[in-house]
Protein backbone atom coordinates (compact mmCIF):
# COMPACT_ATOMS: atom_id res chain seq x y z
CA UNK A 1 9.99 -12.07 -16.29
CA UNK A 2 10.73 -12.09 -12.48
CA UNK A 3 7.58 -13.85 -11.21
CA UNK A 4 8.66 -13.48 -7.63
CA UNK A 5 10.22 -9.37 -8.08
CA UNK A 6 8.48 -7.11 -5.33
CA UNK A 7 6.60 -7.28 -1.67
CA UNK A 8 3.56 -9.49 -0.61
CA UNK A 9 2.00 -6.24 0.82
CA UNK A 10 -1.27 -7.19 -1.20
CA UNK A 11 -1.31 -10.31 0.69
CA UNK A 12 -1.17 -8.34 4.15
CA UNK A 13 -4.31 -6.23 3.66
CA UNK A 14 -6.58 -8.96 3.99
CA UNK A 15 -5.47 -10.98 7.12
CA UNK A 16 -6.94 -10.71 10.47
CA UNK A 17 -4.75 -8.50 11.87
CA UNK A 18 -4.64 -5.16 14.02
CA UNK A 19 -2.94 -1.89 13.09
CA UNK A 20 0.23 -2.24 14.80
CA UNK A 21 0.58 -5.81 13.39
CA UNK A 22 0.16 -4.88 9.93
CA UNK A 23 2.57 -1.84 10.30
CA UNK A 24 5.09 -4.67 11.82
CA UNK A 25 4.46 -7.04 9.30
CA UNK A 26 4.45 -4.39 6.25
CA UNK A 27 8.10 -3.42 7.42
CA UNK A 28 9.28 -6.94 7.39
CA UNK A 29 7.74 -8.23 4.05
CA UNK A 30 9.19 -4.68 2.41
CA UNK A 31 12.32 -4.78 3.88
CA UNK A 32 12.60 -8.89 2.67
CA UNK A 33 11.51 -7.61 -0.37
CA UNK A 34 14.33 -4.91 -0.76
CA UNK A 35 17.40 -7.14 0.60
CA UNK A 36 16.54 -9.31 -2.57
CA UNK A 37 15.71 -6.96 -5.14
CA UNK A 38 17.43 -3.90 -4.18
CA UNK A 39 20.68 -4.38 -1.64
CA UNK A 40 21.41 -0.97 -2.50
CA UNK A 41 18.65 1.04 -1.01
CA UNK A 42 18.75 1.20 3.03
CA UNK A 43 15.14 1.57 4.40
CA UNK A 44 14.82 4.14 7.36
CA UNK A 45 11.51 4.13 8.39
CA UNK A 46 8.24 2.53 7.41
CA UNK A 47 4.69 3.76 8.33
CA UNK A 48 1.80 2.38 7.92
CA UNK A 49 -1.57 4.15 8.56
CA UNK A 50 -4.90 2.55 8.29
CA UNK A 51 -8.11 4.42 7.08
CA UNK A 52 -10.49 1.18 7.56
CA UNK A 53 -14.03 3.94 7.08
CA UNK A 54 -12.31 4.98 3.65
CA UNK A 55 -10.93 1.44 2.94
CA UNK A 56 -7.38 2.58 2.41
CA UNK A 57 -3.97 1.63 3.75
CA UNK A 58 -1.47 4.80 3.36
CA UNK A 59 2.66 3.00 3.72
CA UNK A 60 5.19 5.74 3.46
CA UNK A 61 8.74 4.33 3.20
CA UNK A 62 11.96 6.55 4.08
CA UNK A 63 14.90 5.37 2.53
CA UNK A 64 18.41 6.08 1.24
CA UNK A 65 20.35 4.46 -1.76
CA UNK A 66 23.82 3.68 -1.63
CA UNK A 67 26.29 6.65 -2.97
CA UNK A 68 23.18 9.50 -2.83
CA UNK A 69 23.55 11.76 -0.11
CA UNK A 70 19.88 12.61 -0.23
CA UNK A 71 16.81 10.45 2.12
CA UNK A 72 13.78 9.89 0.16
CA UNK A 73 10.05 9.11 0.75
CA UNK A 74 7.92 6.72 -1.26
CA UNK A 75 3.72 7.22 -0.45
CA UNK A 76 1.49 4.49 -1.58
CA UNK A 77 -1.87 4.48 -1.00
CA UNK A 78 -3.89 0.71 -0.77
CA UNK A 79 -7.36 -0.12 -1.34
CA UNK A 80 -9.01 -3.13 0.37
């Protein structure tokens, strides 16, 4: 019931943009995305990889939450 809850990632994958813009602008709209949501979890890193002849965007997030003395990774794999 939170029509505006997560990242416009989706929205991303199909502009006209290079590599190195997407990977800038994939770090922005996720990091927007977890000051709203999430102001517990501190992003580290965000990498974006592009596989345009298998049609695939690979972002892997680092983070840390608040109180957890441990750095995890999220992996998510995109189709366009």
């Amino acid at each position: 019931m939170q029509p505006t809850f997560g990242s416009d990632v989706y929205h991303l994958l199909f502009e006209p943009i290079d590599d190195q813009m997407l990977a800038q602008a994939t770090r922005k709209t996720i990091g927007q995305a977890i000051d709203e949501w999430m102001p517990y979890v501190q992003i580290v890193n965000v990498k974006t990889t592009s596989r345009k002849e298998e049609h695939i965007v690979l972002i892997e997030v680092e983070y840390t939450v608040d109180g957890w003395p441990v750095e995890n990774t999220l992996n998510m794999g995109v189709r366009i």
